[in-house]
Protein backbone atom coordinates (compact mmCIF):
# COMPACT_ATOMS: atom_id res chain seq x y z
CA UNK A 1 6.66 -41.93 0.68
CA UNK A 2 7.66 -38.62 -0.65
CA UNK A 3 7.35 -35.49 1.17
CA UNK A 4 4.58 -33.86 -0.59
CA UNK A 5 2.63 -38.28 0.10
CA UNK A 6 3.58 -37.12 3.99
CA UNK A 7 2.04 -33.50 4.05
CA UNK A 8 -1.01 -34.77 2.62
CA UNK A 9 -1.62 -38.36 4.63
CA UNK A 10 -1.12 -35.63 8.11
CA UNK A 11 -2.96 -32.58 6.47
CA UNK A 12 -5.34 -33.92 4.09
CA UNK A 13 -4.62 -32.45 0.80
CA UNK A 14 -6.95 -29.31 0.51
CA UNK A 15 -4.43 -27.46 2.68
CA UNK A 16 -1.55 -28.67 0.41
CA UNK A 17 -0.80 -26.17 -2.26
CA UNK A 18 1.22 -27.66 -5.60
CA UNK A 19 -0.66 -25.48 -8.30
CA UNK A 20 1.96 -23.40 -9.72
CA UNK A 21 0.04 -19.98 -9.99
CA UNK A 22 -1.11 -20.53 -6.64
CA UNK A 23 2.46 -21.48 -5.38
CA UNK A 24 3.43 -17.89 -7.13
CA UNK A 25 1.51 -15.73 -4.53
CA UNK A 26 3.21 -17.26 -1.82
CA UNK A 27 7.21 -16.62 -3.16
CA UNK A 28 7.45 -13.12 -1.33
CA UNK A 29 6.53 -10.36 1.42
CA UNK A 30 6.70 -6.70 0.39
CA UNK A 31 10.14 -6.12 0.55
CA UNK A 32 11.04 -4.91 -3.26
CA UNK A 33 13.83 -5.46 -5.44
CA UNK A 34 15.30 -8.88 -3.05
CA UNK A 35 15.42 -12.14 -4.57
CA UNK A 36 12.38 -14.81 -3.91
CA UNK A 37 12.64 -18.45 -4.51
CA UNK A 38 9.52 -20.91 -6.10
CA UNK A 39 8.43 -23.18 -3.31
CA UNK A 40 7.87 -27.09 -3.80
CA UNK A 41 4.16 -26.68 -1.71
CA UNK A 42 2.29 -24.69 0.09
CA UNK A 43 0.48 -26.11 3.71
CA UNK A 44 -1.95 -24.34 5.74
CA UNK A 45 -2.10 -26.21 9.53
CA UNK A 46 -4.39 -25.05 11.85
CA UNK A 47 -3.04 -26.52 15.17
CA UNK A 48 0.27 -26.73 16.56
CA UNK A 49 0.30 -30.83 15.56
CA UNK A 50 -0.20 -30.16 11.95
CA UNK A 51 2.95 -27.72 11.95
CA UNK A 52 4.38 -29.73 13.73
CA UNK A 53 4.06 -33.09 11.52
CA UNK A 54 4.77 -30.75 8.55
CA UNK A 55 8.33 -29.63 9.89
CA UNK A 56 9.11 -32.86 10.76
CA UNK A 57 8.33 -34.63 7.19
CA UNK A 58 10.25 -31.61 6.02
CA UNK A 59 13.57 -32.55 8.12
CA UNK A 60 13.26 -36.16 7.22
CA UNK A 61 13.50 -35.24 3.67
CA UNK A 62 15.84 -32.29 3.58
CA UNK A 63 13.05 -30.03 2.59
CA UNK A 64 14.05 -26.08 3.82
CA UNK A 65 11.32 -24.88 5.91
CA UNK A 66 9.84 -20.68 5.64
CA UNK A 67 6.99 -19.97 7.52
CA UNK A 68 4.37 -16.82 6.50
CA UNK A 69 2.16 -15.01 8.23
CA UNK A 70 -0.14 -12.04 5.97
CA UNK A 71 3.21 -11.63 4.04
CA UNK A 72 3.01 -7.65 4.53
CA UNK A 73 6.82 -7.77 5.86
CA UNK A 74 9.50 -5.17 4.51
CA UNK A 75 12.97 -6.83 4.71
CA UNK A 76 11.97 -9.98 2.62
CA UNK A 77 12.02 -11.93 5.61
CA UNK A 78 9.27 -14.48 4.48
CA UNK A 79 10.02 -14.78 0.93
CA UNK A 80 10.33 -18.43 -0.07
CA UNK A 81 13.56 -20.39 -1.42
CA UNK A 82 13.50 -22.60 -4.22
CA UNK A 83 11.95 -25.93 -3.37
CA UNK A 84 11.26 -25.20 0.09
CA UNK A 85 8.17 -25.63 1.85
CA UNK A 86 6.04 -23.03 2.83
CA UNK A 87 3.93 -23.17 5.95
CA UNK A 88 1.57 -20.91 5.91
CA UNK A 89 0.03 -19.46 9.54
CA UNK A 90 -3.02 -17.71 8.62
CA UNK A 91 -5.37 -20.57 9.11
CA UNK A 92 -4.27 -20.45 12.75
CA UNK A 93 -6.25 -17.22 13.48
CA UNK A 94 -7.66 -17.87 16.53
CA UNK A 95 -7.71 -16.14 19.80
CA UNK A 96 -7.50 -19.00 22.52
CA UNK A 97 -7.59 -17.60 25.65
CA UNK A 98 -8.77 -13.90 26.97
CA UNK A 99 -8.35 -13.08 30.70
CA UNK A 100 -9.04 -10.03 31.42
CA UNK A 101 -8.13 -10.38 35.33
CA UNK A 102 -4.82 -11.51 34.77
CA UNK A 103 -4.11 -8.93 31.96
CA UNK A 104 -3.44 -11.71 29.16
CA UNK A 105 -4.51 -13.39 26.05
CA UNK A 106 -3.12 -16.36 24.03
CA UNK A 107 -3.26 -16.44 21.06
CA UNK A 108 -2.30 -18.26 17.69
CA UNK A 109 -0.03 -16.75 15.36
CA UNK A 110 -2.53 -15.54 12.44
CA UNK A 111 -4.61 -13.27 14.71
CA UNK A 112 -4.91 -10.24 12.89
CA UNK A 113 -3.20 -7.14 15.34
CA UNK A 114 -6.46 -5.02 14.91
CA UNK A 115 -8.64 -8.13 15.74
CA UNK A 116 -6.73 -8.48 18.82
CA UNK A 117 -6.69 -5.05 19.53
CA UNK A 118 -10.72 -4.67 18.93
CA UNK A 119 -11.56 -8.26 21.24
CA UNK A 120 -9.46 -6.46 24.15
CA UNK A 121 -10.61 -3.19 23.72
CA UNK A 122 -14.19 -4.86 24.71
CA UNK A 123 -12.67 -5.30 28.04
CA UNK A 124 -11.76 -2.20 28.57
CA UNK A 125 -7.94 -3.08 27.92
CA UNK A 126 -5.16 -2.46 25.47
CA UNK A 127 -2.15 -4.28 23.59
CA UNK A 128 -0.33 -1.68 22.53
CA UNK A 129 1.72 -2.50 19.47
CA UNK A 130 0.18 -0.81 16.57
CA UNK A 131 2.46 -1.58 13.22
CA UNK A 132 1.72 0.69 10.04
CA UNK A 133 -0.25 -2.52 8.67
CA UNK A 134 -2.13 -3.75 11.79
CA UNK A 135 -5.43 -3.93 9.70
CA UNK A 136 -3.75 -7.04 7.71
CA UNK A 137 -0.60 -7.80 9.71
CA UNK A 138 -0.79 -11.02 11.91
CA UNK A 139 0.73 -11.21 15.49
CA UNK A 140 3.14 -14.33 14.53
CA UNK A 141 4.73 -12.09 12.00
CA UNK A 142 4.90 -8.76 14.54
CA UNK A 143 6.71 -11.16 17.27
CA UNK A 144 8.80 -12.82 14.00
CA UNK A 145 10.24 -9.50 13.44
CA UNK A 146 9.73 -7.56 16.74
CA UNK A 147 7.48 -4.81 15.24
CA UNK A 148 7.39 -1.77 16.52
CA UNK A 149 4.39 1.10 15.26
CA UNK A 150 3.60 4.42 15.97
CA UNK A 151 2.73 4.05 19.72
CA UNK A 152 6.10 2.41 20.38
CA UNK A 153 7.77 6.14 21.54
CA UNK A 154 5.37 5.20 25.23
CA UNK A 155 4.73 2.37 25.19
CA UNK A 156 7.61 -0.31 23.76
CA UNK A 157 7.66 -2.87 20.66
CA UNK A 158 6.34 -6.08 20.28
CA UNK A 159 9.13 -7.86 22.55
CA UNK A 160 7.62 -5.99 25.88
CA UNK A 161 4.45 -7.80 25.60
CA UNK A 162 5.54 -11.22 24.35
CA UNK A 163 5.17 -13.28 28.01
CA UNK A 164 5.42 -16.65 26.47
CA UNK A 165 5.46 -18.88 23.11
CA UNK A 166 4.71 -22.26 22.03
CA UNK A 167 7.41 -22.63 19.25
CA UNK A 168 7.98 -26.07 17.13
CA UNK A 169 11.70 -26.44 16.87
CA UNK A 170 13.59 -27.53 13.51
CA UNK A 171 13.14 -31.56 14.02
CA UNK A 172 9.26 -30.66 15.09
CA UNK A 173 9.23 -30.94 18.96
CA UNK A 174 7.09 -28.26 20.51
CA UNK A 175 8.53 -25.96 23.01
CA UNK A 176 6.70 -24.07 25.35
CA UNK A 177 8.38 -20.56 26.68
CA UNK A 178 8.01 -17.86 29.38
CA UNK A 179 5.01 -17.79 31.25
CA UNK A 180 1.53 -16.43 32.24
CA UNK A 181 2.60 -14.72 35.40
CA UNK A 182 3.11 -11.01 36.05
CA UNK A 183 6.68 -11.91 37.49
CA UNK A 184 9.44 -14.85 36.45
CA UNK A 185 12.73 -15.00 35.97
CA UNK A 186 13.18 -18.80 36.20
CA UNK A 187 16.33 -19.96 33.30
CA UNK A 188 17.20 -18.51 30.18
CA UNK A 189 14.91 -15.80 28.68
CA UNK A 190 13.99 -18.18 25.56
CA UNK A 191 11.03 -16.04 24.88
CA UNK A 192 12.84 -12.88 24.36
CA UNK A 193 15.66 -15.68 21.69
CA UNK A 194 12.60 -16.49 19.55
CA UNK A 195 11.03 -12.68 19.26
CA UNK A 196 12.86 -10.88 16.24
CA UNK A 197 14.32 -14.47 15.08
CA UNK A 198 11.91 -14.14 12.17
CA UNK A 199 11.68 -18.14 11.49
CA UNK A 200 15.18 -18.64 11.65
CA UNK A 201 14.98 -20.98 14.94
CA UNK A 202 11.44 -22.31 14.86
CA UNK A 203 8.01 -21.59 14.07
CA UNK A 204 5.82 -20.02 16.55
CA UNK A 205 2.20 -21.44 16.97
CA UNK A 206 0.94 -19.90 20.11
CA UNK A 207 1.79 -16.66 21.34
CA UNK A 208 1.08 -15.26 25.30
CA UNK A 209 0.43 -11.33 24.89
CA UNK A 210 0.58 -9.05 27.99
CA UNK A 211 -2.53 -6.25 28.10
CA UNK A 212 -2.60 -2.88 29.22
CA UNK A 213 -5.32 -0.98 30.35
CA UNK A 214 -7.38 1.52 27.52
CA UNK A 215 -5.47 4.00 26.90
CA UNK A 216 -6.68 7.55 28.33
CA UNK A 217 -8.35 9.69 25.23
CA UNK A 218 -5.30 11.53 23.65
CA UNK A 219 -4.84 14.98 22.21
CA UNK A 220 -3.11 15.76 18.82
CA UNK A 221 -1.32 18.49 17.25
CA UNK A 222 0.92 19.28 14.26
CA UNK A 223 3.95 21.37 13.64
CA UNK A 224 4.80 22.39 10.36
CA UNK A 225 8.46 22.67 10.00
CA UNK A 226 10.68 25.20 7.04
CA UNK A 227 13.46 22.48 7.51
CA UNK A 228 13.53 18.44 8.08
CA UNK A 229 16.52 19.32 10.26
CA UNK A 230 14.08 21.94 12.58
CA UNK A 231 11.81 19.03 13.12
CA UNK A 232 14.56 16.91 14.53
CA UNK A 233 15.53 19.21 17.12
CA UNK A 234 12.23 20.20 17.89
CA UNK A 235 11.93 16.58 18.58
CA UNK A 236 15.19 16.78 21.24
CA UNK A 237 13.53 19.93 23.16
CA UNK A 238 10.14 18.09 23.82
CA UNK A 239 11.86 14.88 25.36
CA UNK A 240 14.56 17.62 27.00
CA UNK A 241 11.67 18.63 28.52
CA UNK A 242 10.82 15.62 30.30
CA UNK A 243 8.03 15.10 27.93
CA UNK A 244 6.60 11.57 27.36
CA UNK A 245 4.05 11.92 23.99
CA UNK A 246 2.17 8.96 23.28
CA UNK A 247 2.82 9.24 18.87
CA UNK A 248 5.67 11.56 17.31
CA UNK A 249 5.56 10.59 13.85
CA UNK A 250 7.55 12.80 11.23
CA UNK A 251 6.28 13.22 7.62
CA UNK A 252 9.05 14.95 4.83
CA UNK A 253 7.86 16.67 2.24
CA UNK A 254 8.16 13.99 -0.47
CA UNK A 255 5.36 12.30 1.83
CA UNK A 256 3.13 15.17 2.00
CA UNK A 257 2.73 15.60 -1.86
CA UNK A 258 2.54 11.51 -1.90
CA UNK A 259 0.18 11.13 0.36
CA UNK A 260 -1.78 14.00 -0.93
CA UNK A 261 -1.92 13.33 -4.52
CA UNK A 262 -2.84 9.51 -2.96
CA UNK A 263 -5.65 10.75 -0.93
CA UNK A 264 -6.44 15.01 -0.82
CA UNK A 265 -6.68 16.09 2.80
CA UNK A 266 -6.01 19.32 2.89
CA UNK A 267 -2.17 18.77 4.23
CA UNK A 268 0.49 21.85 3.68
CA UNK A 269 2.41 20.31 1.20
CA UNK A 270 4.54 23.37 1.14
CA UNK A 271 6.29 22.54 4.21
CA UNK A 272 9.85 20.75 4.18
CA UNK A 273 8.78 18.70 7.59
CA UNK A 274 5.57 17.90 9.06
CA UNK A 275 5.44 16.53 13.19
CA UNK A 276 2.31 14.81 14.26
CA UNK A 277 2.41 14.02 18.19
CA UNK A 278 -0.25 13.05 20.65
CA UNK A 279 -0.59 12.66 24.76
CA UNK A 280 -3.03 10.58 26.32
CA UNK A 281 -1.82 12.00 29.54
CA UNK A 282 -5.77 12.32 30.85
CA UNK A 283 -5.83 15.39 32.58
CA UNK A 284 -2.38 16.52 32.03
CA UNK A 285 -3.21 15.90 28.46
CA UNK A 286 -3.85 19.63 27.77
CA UNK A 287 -1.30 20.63 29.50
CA UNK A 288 1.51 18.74 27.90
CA UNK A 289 0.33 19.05 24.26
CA UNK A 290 0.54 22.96 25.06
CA UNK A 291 4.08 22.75 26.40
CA UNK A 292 5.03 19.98 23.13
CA UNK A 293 3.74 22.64 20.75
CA UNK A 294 5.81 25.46 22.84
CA UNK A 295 8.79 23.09 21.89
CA UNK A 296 7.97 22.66 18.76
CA UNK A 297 7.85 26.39 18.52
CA UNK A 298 10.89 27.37 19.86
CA UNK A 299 12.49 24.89 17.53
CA UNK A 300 11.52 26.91 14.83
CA UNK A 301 7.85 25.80 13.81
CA UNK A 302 5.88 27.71 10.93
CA UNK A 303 3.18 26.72 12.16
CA UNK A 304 1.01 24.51 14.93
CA UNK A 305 -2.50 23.34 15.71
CA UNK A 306 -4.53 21.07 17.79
CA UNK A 307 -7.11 18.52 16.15
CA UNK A 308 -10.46 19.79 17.46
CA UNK A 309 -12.24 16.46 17.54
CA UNK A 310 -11.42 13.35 17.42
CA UNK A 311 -12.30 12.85 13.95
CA UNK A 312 -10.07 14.89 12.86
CA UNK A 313 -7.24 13.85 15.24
CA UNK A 314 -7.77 10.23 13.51
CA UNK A 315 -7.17 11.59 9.69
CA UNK A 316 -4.15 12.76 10.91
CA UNK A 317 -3.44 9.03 11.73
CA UNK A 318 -4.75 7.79 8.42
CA UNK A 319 -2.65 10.42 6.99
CA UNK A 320 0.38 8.56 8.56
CA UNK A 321 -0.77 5.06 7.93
CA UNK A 322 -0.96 5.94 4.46
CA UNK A 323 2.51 6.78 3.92
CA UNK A 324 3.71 3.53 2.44
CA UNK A 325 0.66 3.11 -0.42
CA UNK A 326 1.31 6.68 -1.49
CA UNK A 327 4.95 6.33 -1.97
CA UNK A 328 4.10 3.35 -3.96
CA UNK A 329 1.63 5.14 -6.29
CA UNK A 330 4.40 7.79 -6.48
CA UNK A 331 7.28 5.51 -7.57
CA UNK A 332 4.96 4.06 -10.26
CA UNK A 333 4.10 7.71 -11.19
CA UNK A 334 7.73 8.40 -11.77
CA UNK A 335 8.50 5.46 -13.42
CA UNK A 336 6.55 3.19 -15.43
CA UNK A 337 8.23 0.21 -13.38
CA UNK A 338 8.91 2.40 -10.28
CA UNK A 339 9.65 0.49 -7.09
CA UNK A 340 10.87 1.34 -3.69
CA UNK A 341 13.53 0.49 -1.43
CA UNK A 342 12.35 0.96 1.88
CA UNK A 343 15.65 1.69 4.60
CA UNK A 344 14.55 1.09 8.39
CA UNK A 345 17.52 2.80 10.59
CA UNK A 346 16.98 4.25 13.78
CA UNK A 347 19.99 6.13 16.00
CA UNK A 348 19.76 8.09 19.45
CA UNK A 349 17.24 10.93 19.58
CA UNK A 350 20.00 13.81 19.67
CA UNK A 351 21.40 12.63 16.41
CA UNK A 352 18.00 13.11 14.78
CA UNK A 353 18.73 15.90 12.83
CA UNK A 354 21.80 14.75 11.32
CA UNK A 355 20.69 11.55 9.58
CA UNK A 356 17.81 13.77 8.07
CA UNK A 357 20.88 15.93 7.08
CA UNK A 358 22.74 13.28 6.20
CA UNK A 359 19.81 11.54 3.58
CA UNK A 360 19.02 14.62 2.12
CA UNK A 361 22.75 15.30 1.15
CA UNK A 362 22.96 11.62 -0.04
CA UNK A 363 19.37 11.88 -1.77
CA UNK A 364 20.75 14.60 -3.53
CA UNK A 365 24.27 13.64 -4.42
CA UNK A 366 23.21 10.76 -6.00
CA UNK A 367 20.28 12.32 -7.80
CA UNK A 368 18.29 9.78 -6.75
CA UNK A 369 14.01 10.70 -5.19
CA UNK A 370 14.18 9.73 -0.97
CA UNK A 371 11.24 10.30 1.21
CA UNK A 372 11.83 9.99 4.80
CA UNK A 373 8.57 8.94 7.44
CA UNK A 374 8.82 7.60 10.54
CA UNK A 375 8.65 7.51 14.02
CA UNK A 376 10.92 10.71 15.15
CA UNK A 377 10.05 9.78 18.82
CA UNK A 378 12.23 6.48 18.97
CA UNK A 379 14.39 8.15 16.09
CA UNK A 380 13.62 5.23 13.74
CA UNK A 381 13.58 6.57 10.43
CA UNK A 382 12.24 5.07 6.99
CA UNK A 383 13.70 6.75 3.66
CA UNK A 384 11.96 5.77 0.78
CA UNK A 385 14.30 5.24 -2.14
CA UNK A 386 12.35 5.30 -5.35
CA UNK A 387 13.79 3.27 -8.51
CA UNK A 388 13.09 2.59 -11.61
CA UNK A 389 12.97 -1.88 -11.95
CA UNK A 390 13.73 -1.94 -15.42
CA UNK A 391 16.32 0.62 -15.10
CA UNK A 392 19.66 -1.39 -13.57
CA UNK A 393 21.74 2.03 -13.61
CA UNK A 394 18.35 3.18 -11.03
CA UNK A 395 18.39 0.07 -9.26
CA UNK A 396 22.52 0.32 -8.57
CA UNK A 397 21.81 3.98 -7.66
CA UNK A 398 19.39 3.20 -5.57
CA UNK A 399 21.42 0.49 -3.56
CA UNK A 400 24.02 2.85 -2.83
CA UNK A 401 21.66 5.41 -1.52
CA UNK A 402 20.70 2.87 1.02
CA UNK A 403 24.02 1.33 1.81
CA UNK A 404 25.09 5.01 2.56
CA UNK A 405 22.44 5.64 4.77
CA UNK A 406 22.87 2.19 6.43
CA UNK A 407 26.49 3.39 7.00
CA UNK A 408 25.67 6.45 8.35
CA UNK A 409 22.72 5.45 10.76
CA UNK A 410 25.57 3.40 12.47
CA UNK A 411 28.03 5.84 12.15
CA UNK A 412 25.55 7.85 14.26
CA UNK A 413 25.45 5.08 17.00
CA UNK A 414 22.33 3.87 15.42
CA UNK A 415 20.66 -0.14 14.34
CA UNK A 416 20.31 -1.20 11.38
CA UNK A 417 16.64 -1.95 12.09
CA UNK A 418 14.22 -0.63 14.11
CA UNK A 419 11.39 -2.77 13.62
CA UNK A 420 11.37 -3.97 10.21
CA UNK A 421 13.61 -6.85 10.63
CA UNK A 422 16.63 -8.33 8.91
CA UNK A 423 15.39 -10.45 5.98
CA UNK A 424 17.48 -10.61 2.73
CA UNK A 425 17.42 -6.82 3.03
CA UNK A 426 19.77 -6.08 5.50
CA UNK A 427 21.64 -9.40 6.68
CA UNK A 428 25.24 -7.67 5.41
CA UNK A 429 24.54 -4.72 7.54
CA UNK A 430 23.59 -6.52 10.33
CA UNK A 431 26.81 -8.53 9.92
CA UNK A 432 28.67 -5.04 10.21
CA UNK A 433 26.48 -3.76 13.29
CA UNK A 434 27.42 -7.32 15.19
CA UNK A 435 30.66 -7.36 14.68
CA UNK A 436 32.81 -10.39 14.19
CA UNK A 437 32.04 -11.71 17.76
CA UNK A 438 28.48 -11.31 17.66
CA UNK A 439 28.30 -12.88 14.31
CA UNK A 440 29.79 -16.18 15.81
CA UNK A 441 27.30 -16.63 18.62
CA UNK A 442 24.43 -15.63 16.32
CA UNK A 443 25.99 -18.46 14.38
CA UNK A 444 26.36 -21.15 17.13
CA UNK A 445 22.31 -20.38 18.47
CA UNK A 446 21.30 -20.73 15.17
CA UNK A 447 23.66 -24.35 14.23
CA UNK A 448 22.43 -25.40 18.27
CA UNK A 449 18.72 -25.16 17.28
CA UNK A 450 18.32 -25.86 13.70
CA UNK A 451 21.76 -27.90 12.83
CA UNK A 452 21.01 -28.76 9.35
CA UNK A 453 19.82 -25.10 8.38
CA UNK A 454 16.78 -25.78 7.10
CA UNK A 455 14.09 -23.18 8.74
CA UNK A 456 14.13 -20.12 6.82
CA UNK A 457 17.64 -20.24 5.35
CA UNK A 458 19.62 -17.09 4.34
CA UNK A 459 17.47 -15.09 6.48
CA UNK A 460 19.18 -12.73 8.81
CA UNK A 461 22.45 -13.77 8.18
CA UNK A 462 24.00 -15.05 5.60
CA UNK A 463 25.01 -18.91 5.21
């Protein structure tokens, strides 16, 4: 039997894809300007059997294996290889298990992270983890790549939630991981191996969440900032002093005017540097905001004010979310085949200032448009590099902005991601950040679970 006989026979073969303008949607994420392979099919399983009869036909025949989730990924992390099968996760969208006692939930891997979030919030609990895309992105694909979001400055990325997985390994056995209990520390921390492996070591079907409770009602303010460099050390005097905000996103200029001319909301576009930061300290909530915008002040702040209502607290949000669309509509205003590269480096708090320095120095240098966003609180940063596609002199320009920030984010003592993941996009720096060492035992996990190389190959570092 051939593979695509197999797939069929365990699947039945309307969730076997082979059309070729079907098979074309599924060849990338959102990562721009990395290379994408055509797949040989498409499946869609919707239980942890099916994936795990797919992976195994797979393996018997050779056949590389990439799984997707919603495909809204910025590294190129899920983009297919050429004749590889494609397993796609978001038929597996269902939330199993919701227990509000033990402060849990299990679910499969195409839950939607704003479904998740709305079903717990009905309980009068939380998962925290709030990625830029959580109205589309899935929570296989936030634990594949360890997302991180805006609230991550309190309360952690994906990883400090993930209690437990049911992963199906490269020759399709199914492993379960971790564990439903507030406590254990029994073997090897598998669970913690698989989160961030993005595909590389097996596909997860299941995934055991940890809940919080709701979140106290928060407060929000903005500082307006003369310099990008102000806002960073405004950003070291509110954690100086002994400050915890709940959001401390930072918008540059570039943003402002994109996200304006994207969506008019009144925002000072004027300003080099715009800080939006919440508390949800209850009670204290007043009180902290106050002494944040006193920081923010004595930083060097142009100006600062408080959201009076909610409402308008939450269009400061959209504001935020709506960062990466409106860079989008900008590069394709610049350029008829505009295009960004989208950087994801984060170093220590106190060096802040200088990468935003250090980008607009390289931005300018190389003459070549860089918006920065991101979450100042965590100091993960995400410069914007806009290009021109059908431009190669852009497109080389534009690679050595971001190589040259990549450098100096580690020069800085920083990580060559933050939350985006590796992908395509970044395996050579991660390859630099590991060192030679760290390289090999990357290499030996990897060869120990998947020997042949087949799940997701030349994903987070190179074969």
């Amino acid at each position: 039997m051939t593979l695509l006989d197999e797939l069929r026979g365990a699947l039945g073969p309307d969730r076997v894809i082979t059309d070729p303008d079907l098979l074309a949607s599924y060849r990338r994420d959102e990562a721009d300007l990395v290379e994408a392979g055509v797949p040989l099919a498409v499946v869609r399983p919707q239980s942890t059997a099916e994936v795990a009869a797919a992976v195994t036909a797979a393996a018997r025949h050779g056949v590389p294996v990439v799984a997707q989730g919603a495909r809204t990924g910025l590294a190129g992390g899920a983009n297919a290889v050429d004749g590889c099968l494609v397993v796609s996760m978001l038929g597996m969208d269902r939330i199993l298990h919701l227990d509000p006692a033990n402060r849990i939930a299990v679910v499969q891997p195409g839950v939607v992270n704003a479904a998740l979030a709305r079903a717990v919030a009905a309980e009068g609990l939380r998962y925290p983890p709030d990625p830029g895309s959580w109205e589309s992105s899935t929570i296989g694909g936030n634990v594949a790549t360890n997302a991180g979001g805006m609230c991550c400055v309190k309360y952690g990325v994906t990883t400090e939630y993930v209690l437990g997985l049911e992963v199906v390994l490269a020759d399709g056995r199914v492993l379960r991981t971790g564990r439903r209990t507030p406590k254990g520390v029994a073997g090897y921390d598998l669970t913690r191996l698989f989160v961030g492996s993005e595909g590389t070591l097996g596909i997860i079907t299941e995934i055991t969440v940890a809940l919080r409770p709701a979140a106290e009602e928060s407060l929000t303010l903005v500082a307006v900032f003369p310099t990008t460099a102000a806002a960073g050390d405004a950003v070291n005097r509110i954690f100086s002093a002994g400050l915890s905000p709940s959001l401390l996103e930072l918008l540059d200029r570039v943003h402002l005017e994109a996200i304006e001319a994207y969506r008019p909301m009144g925002l000072d576009t004027t300003a080099a540097a715009l800080l939006l930061a919440s508390a949800d300290t209850g009670s204290r909530a007043a009180a902290d905001l106050e002494r944040i915008a006193e920081a923010a002040t004595a930083a060097g702040a142009i100006e600062v004010w408080q959201a009076t209502d909610a409402e308008e607290a939450a269009q400061l949000l959209l504001a935020r979310r709506l960062a990466h669309p409106a860079m989008e509509r900008l590069a394709v205003s610049l350029y008829e085949h505009g295009g960004l590269i989208i950087d994801d480096v984060a170093v220590p708090r106190t060096r802040l200032a200088e990468l935003l320095d250090d980008v607009a120095e390289i931005s300018a240098r190389h003459g070549v448009p860089v918006g920065v966003v991101g979450h100042a609180g965590d100091g993960n940063m995400h410069p914007n590099i806009v290009v021109d596609r059908a431009d190669p002199a852009s497109v080389a320009a534009g690679r050595r902005v971001f190589d040259e920030i990549m450098e100096r984010g580690l020069a800085l003592g920083g990580t060559c991601t933050g939350e985006h993941g590796v992908g395509l996009l970044k395996r050579d720096w991660l390859a630099t950040e590991l060192g030679e060492v760290g390289v090999d035992v990357h290499r030996a996990i990897k060869a120990a679970l998947d020997p042949s190389g087949l799940l997701n190959p030349g994903k987070v570092l190179a074969a």
